[in-house]
C-alpha atoms as a PDB file:
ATOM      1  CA  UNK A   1     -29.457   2.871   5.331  1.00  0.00           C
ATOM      2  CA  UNK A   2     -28.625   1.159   8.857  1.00  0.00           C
ATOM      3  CA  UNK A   3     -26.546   3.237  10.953  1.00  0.00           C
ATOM      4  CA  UNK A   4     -24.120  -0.097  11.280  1.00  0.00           C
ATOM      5  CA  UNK A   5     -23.436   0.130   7.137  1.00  0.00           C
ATOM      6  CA  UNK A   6     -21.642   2.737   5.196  1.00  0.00           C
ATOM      7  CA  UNK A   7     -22.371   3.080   2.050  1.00  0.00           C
ATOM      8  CA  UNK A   8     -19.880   3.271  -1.061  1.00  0.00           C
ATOM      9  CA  UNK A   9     -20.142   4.102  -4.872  1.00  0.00           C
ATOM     10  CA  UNK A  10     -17.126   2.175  -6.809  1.00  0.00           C
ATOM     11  CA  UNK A  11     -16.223   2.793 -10.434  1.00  0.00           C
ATOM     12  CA  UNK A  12     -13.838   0.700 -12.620  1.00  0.00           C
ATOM     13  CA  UNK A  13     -12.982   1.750 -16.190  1.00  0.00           C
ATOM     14  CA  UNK A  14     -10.554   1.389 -18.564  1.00  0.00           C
ATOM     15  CA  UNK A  15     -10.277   4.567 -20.094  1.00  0.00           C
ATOM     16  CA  UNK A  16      -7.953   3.463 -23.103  1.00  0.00           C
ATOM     17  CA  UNK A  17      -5.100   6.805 -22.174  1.00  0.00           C
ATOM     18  CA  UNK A  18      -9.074   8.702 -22.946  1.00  0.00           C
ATOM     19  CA  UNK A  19      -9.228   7.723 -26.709  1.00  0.00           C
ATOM     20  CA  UNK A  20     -12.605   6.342 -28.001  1.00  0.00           C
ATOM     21  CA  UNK A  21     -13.104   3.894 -30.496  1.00  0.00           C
ATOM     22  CA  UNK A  22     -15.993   3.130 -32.421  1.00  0.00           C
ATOM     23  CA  UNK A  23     -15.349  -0.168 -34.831  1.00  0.00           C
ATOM     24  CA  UNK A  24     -12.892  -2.420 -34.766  1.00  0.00           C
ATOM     25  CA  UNK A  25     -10.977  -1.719 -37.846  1.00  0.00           C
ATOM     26  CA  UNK A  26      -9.939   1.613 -36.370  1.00  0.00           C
ATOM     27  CA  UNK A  27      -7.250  -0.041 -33.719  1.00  0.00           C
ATOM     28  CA  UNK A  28      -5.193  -0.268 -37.247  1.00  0.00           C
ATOM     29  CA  UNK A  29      -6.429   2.782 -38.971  1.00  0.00           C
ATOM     30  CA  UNK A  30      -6.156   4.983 -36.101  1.00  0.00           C
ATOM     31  CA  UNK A  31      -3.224   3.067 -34.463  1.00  0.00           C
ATOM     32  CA  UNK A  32      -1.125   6.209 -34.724  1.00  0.00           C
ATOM     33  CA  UNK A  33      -3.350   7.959 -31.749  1.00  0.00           C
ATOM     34  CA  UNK A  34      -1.381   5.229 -29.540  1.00  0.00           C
ATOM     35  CA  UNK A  35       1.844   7.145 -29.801  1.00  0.00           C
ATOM     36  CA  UNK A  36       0.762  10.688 -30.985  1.00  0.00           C
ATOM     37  CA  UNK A  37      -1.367  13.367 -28.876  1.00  0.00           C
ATOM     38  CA  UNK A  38      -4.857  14.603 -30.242  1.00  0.00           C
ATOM     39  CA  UNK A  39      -7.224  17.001 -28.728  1.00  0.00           C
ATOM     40  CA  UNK A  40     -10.086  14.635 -28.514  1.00  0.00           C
ATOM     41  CA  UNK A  41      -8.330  13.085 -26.033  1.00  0.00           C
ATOM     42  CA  UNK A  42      -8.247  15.872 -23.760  1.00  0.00           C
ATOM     43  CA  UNK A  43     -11.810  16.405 -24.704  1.00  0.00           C
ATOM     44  CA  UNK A  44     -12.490  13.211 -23.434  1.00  0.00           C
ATOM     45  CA  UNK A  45     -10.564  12.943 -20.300  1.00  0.00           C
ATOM     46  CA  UNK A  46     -12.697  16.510 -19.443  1.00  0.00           C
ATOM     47  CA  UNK A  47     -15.780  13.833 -19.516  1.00  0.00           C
ATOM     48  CA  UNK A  48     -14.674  11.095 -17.512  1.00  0.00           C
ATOM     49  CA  UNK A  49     -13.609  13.457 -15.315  1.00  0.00           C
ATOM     50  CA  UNK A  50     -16.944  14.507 -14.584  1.00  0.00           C
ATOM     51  CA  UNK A  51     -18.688  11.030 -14.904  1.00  0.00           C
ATOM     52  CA  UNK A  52     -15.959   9.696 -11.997  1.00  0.00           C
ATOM     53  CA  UNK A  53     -16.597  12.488 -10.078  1.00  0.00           C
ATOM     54  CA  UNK A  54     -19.795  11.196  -8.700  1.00  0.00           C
ATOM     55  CA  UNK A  55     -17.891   8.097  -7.033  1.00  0.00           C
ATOM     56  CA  UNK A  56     -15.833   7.307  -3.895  1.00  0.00           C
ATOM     57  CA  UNK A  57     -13.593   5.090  -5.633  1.00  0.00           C
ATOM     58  CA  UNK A  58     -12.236   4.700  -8.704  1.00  0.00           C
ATOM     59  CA  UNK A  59      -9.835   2.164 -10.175  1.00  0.00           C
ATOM     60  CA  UNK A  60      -8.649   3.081 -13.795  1.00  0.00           C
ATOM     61  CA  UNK A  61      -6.709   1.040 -16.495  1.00  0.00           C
ATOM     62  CA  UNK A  62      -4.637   1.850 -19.202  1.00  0.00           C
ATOM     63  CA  UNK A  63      -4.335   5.363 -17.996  1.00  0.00           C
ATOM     64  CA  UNK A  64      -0.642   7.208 -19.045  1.00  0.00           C
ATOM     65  CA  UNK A  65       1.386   8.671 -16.398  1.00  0.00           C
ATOM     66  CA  UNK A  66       3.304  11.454 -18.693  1.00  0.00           C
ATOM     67  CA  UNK A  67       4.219  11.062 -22.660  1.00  0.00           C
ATOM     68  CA  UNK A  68       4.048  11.878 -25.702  1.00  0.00           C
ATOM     69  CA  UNK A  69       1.185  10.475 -26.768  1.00  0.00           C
ATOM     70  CA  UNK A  70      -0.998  11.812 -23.286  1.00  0.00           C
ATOM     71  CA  UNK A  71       0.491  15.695 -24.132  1.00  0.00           C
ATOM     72  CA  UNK A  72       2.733  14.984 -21.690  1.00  0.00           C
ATOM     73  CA  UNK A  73      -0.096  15.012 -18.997  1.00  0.00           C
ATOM     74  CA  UNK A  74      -0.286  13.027 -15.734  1.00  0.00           C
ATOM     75  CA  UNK A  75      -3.801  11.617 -16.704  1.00  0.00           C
ATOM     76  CA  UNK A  76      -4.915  10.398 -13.063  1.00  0.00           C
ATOM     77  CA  UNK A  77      -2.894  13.447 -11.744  1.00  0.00           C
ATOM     78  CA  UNK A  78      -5.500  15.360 -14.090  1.00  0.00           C
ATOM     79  CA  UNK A  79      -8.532  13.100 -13.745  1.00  0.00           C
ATOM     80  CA  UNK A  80      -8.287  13.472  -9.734  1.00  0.00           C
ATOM     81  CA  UNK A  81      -7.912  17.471  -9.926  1.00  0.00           C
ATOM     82  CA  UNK A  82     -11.077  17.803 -12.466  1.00  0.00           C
ATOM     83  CA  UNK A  83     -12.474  15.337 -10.335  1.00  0.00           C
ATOM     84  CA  UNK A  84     -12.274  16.374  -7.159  1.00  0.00           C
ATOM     85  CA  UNK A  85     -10.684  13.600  -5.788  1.00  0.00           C
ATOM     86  CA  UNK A  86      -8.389  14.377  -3.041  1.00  0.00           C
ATOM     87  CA  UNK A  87      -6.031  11.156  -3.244  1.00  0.00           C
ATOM     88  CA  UNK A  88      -4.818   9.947  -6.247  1.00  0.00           C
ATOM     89  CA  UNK A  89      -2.261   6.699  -6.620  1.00  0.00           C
ATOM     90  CA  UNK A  90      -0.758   5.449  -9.940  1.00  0.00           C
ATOM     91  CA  UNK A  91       2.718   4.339 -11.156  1.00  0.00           C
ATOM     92  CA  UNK A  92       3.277   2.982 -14.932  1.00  0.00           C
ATOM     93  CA  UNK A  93       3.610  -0.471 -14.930  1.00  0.00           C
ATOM     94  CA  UNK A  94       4.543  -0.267 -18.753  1.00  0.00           C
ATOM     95  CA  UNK A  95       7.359   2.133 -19.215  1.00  0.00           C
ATOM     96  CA  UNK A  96       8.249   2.439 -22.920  1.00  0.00           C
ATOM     97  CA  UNK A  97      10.154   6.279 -22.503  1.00  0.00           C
ATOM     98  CA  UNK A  98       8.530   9.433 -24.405  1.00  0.00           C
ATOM     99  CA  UNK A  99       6.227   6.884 -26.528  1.00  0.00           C
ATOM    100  CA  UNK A 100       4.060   5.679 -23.123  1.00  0.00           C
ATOM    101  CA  UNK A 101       3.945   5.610 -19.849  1.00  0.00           C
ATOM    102  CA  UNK A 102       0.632   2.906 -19.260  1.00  0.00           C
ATOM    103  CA  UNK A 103      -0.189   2.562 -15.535  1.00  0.00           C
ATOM    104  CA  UNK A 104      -3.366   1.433 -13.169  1.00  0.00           C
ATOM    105  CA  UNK A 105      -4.330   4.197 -11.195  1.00  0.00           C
ATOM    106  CA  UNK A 106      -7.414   4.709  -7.928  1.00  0.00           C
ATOM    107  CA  UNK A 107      -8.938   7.813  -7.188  1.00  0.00           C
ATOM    108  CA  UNK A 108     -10.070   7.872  -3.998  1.00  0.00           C
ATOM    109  CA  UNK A 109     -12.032  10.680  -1.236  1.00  0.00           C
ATOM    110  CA  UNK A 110     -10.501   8.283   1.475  1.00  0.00           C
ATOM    111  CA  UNK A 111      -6.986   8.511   2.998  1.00  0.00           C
ATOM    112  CA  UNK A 112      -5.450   4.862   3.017  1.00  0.00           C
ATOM    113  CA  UNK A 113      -3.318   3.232   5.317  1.00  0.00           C
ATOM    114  CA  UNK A 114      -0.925   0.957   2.490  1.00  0.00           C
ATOM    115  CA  UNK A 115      -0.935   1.580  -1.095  1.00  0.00           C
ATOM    116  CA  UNK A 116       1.892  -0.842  -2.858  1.00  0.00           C
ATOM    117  CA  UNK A 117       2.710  -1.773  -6.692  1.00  0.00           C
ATOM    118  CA  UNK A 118       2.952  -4.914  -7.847  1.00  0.00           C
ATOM    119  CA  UNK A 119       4.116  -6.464 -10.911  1.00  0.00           C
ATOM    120  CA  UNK A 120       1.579  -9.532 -12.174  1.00  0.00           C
ATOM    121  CA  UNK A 121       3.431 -12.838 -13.099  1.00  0.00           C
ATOM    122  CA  UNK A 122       2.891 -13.645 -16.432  1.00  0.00           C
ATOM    123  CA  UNK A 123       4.229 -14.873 -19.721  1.00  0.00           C
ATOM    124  CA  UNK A 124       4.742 -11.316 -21.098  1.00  0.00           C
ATOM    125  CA  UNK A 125       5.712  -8.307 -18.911  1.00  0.00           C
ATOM    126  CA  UNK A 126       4.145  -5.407 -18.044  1.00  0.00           C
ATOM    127  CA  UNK A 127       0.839  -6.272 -16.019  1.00  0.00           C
ATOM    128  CA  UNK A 128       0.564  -4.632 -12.378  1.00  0.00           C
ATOM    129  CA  UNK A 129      -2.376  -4.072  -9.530  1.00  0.00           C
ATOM    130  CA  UNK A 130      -2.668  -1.764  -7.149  1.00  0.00           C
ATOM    131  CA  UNK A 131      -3.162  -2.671  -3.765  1.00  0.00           C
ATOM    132  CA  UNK A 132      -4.781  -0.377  -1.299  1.00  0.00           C
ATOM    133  CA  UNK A 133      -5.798  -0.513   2.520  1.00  0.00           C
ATOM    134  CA  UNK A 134      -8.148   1.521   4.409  1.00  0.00           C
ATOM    135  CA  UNK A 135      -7.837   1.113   8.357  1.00  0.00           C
ATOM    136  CA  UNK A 136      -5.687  -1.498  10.166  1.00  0.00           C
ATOM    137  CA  UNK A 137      -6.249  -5.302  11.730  1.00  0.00           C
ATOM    138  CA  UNK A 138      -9.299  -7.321  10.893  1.00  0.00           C
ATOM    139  CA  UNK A 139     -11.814  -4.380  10.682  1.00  0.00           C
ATOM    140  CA  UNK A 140      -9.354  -2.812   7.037  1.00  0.00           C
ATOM    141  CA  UNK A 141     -10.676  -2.947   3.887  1.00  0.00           C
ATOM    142  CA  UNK A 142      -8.376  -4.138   0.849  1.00  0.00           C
ATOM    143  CA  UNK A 143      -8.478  -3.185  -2.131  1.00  0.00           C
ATOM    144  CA  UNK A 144      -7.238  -4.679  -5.678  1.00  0.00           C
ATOM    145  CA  UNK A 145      -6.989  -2.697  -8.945  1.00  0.00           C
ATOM    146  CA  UNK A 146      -5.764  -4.791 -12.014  1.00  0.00           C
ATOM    147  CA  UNK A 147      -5.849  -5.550 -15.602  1.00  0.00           C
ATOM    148  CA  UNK A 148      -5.106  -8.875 -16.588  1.00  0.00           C
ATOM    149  CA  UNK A 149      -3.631 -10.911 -19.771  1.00  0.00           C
ATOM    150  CA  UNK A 150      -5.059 -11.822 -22.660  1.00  0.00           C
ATOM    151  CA  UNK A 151      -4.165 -15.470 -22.469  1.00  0.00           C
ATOM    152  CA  UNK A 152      -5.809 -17.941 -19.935  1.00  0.00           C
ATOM    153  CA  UNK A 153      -2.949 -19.630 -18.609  1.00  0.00           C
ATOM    154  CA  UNK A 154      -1.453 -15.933 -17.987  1.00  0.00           C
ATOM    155  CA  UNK A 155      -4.703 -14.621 -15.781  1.00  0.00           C
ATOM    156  CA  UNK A 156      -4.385 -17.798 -13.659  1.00  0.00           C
ATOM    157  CA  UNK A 157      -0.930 -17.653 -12.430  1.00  0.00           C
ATOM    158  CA  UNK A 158      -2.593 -13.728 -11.836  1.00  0.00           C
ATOM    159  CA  UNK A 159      -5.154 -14.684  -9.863  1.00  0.00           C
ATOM    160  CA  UNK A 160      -3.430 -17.096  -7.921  1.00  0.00           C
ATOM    161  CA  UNK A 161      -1.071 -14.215  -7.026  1.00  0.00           C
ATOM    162  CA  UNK A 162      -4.099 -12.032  -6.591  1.00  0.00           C
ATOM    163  CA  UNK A 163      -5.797 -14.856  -3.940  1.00  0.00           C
ATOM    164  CA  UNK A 164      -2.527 -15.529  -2.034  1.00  0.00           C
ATOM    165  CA  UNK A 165      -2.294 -11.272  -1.386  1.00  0.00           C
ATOM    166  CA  UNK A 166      -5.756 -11.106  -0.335  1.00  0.00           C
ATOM    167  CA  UNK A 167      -5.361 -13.963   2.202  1.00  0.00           C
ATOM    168  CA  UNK A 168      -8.090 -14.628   4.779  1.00  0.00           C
ATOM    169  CA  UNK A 169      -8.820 -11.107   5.059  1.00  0.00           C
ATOM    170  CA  UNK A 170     -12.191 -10.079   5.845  1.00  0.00           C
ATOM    171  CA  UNK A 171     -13.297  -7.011   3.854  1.00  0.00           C
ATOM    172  CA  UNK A 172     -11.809  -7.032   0.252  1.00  0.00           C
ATOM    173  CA  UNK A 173     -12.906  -5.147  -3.511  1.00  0.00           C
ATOM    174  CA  UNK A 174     -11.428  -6.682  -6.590  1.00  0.00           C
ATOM    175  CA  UNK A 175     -11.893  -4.713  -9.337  1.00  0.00           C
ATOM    176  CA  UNK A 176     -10.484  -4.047 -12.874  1.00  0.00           C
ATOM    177  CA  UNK A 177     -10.457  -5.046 -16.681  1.00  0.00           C
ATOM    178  CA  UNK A 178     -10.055  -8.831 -15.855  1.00  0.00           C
ATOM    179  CA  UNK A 179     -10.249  -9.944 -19.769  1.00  0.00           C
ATOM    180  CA  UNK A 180     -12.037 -13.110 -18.906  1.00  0.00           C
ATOM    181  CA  UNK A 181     -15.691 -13.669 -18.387  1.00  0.00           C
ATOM    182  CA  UNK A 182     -17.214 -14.025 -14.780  1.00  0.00           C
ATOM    183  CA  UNK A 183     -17.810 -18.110 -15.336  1.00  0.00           C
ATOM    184  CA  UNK A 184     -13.791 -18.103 -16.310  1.00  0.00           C
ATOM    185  CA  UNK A 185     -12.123 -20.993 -14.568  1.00  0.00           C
ATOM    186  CA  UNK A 186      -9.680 -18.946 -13.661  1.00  0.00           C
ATOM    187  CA  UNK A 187     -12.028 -16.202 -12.433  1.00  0.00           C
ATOM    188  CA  UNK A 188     -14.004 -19.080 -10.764  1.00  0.00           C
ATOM    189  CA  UNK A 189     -10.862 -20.750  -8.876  1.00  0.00           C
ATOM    190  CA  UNK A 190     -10.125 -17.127  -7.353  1.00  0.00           C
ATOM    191  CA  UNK A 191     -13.779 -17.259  -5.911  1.00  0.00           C
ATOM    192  CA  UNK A 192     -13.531 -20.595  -4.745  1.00  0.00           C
ATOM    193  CA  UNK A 193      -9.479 -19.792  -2.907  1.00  0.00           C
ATOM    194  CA  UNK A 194     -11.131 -16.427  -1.429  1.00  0.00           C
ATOM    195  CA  UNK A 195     -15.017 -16.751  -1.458  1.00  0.00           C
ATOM    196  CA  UNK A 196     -15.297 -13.028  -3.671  1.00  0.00           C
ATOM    197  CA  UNK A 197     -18.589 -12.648  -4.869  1.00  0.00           C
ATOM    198  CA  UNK A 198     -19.629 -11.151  -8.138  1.00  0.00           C
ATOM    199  CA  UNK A 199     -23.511  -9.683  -8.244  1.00  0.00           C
ATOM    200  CA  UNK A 200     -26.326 -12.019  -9.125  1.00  0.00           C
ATOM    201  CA  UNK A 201     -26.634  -9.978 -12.444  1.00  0.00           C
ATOM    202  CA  UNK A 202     -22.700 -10.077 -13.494  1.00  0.00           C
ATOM    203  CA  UNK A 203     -23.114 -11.028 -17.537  1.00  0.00           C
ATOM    204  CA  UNK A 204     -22.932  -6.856 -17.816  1.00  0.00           C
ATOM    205  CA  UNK A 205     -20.960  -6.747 -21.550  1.00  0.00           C
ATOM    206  CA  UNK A 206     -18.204  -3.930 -21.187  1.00  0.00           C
ATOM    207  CA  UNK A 207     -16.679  -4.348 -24.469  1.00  0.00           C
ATOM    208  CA  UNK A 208     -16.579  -3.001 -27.164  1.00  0.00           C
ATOM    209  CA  UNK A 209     -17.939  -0.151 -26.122  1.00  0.00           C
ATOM    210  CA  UNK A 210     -19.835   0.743 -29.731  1.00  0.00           C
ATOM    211  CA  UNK A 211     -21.728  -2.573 -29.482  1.00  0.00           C
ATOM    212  CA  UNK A 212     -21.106  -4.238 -26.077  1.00  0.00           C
ATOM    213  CA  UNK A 213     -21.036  -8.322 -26.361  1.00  0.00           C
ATOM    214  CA  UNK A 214     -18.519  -9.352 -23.683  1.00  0.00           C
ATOM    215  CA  UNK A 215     -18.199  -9.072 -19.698  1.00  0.00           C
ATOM    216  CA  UNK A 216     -14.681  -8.063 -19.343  1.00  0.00           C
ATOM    217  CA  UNK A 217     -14.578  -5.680 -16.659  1.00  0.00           C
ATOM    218  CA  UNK A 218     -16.363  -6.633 -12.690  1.00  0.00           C
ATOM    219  CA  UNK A 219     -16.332  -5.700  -9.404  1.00  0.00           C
ATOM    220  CA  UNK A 220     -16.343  -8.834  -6.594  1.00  0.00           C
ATOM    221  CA  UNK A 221     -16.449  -8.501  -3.258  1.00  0.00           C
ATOM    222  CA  UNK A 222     -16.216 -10.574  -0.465  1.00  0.00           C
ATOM    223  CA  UNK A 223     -19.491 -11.988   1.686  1.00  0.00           C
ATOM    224  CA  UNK A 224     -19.315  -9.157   4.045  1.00  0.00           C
ATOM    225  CA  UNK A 225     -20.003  -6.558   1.890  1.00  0.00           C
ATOM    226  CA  UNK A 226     -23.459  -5.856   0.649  1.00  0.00           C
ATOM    227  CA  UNK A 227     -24.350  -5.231  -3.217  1.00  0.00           C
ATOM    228  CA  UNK A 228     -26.713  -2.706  -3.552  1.00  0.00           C
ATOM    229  CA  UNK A 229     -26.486  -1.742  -7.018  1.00  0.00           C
ATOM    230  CA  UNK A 230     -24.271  -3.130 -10.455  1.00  0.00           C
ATOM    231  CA  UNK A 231     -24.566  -1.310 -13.977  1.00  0.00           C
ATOM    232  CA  UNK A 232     -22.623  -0.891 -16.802  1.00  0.00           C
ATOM    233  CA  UNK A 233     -22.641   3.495 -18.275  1.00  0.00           C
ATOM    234  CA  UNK A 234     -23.049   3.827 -21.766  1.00  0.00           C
ATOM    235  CA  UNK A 235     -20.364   6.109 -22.260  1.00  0.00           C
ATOM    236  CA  UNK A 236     -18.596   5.755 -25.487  1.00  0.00           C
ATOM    237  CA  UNK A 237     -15.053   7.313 -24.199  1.00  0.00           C
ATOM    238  CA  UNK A 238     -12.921   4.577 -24.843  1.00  0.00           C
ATOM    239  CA  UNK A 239     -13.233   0.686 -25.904  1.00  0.00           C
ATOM    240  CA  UNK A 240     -14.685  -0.660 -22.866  1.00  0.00           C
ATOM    241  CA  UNK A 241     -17.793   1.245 -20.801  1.00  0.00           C
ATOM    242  CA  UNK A 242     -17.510   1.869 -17.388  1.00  0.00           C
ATOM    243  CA  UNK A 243     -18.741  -0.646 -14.339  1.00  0.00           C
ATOM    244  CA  UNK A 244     -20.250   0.908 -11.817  1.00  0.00           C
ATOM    245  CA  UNK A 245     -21.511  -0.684  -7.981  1.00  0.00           C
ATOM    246  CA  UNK A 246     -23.452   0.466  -4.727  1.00  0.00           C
ATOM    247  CA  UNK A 247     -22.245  -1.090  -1.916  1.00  0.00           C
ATOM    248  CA  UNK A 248     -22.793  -1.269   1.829  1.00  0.00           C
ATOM    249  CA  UNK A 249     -19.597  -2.044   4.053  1.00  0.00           C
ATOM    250  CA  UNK A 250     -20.279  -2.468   7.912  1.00  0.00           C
ATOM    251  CA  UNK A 251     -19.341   0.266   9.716  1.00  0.00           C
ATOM    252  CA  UNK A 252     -15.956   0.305  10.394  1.00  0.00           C
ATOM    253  CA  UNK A 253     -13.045   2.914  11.578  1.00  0.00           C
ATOM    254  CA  UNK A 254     -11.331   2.755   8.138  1.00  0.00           C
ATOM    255  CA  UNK A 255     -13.493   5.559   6.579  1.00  0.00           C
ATOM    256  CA  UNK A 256     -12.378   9.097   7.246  1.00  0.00           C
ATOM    257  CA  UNK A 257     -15.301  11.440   6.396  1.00  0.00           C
ATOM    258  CA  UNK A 258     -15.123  12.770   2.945  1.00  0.00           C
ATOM    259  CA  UNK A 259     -15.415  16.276   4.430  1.00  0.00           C
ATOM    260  CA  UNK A 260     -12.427  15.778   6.333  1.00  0.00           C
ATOM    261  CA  UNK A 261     -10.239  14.626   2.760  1.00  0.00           C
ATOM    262  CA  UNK A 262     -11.289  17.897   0.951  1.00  0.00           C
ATOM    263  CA  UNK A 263      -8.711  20.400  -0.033  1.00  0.00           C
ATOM    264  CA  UNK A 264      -5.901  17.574  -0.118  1.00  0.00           C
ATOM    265  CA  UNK A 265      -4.813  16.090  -2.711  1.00  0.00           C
ATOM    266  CA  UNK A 266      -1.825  13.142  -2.472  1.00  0.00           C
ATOM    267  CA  UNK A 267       0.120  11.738  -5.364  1.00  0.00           C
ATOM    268  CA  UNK A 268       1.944   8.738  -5.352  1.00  0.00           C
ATOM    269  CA  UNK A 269       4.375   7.332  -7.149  1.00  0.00           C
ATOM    270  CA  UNK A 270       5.925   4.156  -5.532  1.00  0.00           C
ATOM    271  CA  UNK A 271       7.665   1.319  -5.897  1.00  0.00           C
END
């Protein structure tokens, strides 16, 4: 690797509050494990712990922040201790009381400079992305975590939202469960407004995770960062499989050594 690049390993997944699924029918039959606690869920998060724990950054959907249904567990709280990440950002974008707290959530062995919550427009509420930036002025890097609507028309007033945020800055990661594939108009028109790139090789099928057909989750970045790597991890924790990338970013004073971030840990919870 050229001493002008740094290397990083990103990781998006939506971990489904750590419940797996194996057939379709069982989002009725075992619709109960939405609201109620089970141990294979803990036995689960204890596995994605250690699969994310061989990243730099992680962005995570449909984690819960506290409720019933999660044990009453802070699952990126959790996921970042077993992890071993020192920084760990998440607020529930979906607040329904003791029944679920669903949130977006990064893991990260960098200290950033902004971290802010916003809420998606939409048709239906309850959407948010995390926004993230490493370093100041035109050497940062931004960063976007999100999960998207279900309906078209929904994901491109998102995106537009998602382009005008990102702006003409240089250095920028998009990643999330985006619910469209990467040839989506509206995923398209957010390429075109910010020229994000997604790898040569992006028809990767996510979902479902028992017999993968469709490309729901990516990873684009802008021209200035280098894909080295893209693959999807056949591990059956939840509906979708993870997305993994390589990436080289040139060298810039936004990274603080991952020796130097060891030991802390930072929650956030804001607004």
């Amino acid at each position: 690797m050229s001493s002008d690049h740094q290397r990083l390993r990103l990781l998006s997944y939506n971990i489904q509050t750590g419940l797996s699924t194996r057939k379709y029918s069982e989002y009725l039959t075992r619709s109960w494990k939405h609201v109620l606690p089970v141990p294979s869920r803990m036995h689960n998060l204890d596995n994605i712990a250690q699969l994310l724990s061989g990243f730099d950054i992680v962005g995570l959907q449909e984690v819960d922040k506290g409720s019933l249904r999660s044990g009453f567990v802070d699952q990126p709280a959790y996921l970042a201790g077993r992890g071993g990440f020192p920084f760990v950002y998440g607020e529930a974008n979906r607040r329904l009381g003791v029944l679920g707290q669903h949130a977006n959530a990064v893991l990260t062995r960098f200290r950033p400079t902004l971290v802010a919550q916003h809420r998606l427009p939409g048709l239906l509420p309850g959407r948010g992305l995390m926004q993230l930036r490493f370093g100041e002025g035109a050497d940062a890097l931004h960063l976007y975590i999100l999960h998207l609507a279900l309906g078209r028309r929904g994901r491109h007033l998102q995106l537009d939202f998602v382009a005008d945020l990102i702006g003409d800055a240089r250095h920028v990661i998009v990643m999330g469960d985006l619910n469209c594939q990467g040839s989506s108009p509206e995923l398209s028109a957010l390429r075109e407004r910010t020229g994000l790139r997604l790898p040569d090789a992006h028809w990767l099928p996510t979902f479902p995770s028992w017999n993968p057909r469709r490309p729901l989750d990516h990873i684009l970045v802008s021209p200035s960062i280098t894909i080295e790597r893209v693959e999807v991890l056949h591990q059956t924790y939840s509906d979708h499989l993870p997305l993994a990338m390589n990436v080289l970013l040139p060298a810039a004073p936004w990274r603080t050594p991952v020796a130097d971030a060891r030991g802390h840990r930072e929650d956030w919870a804001g607004a």
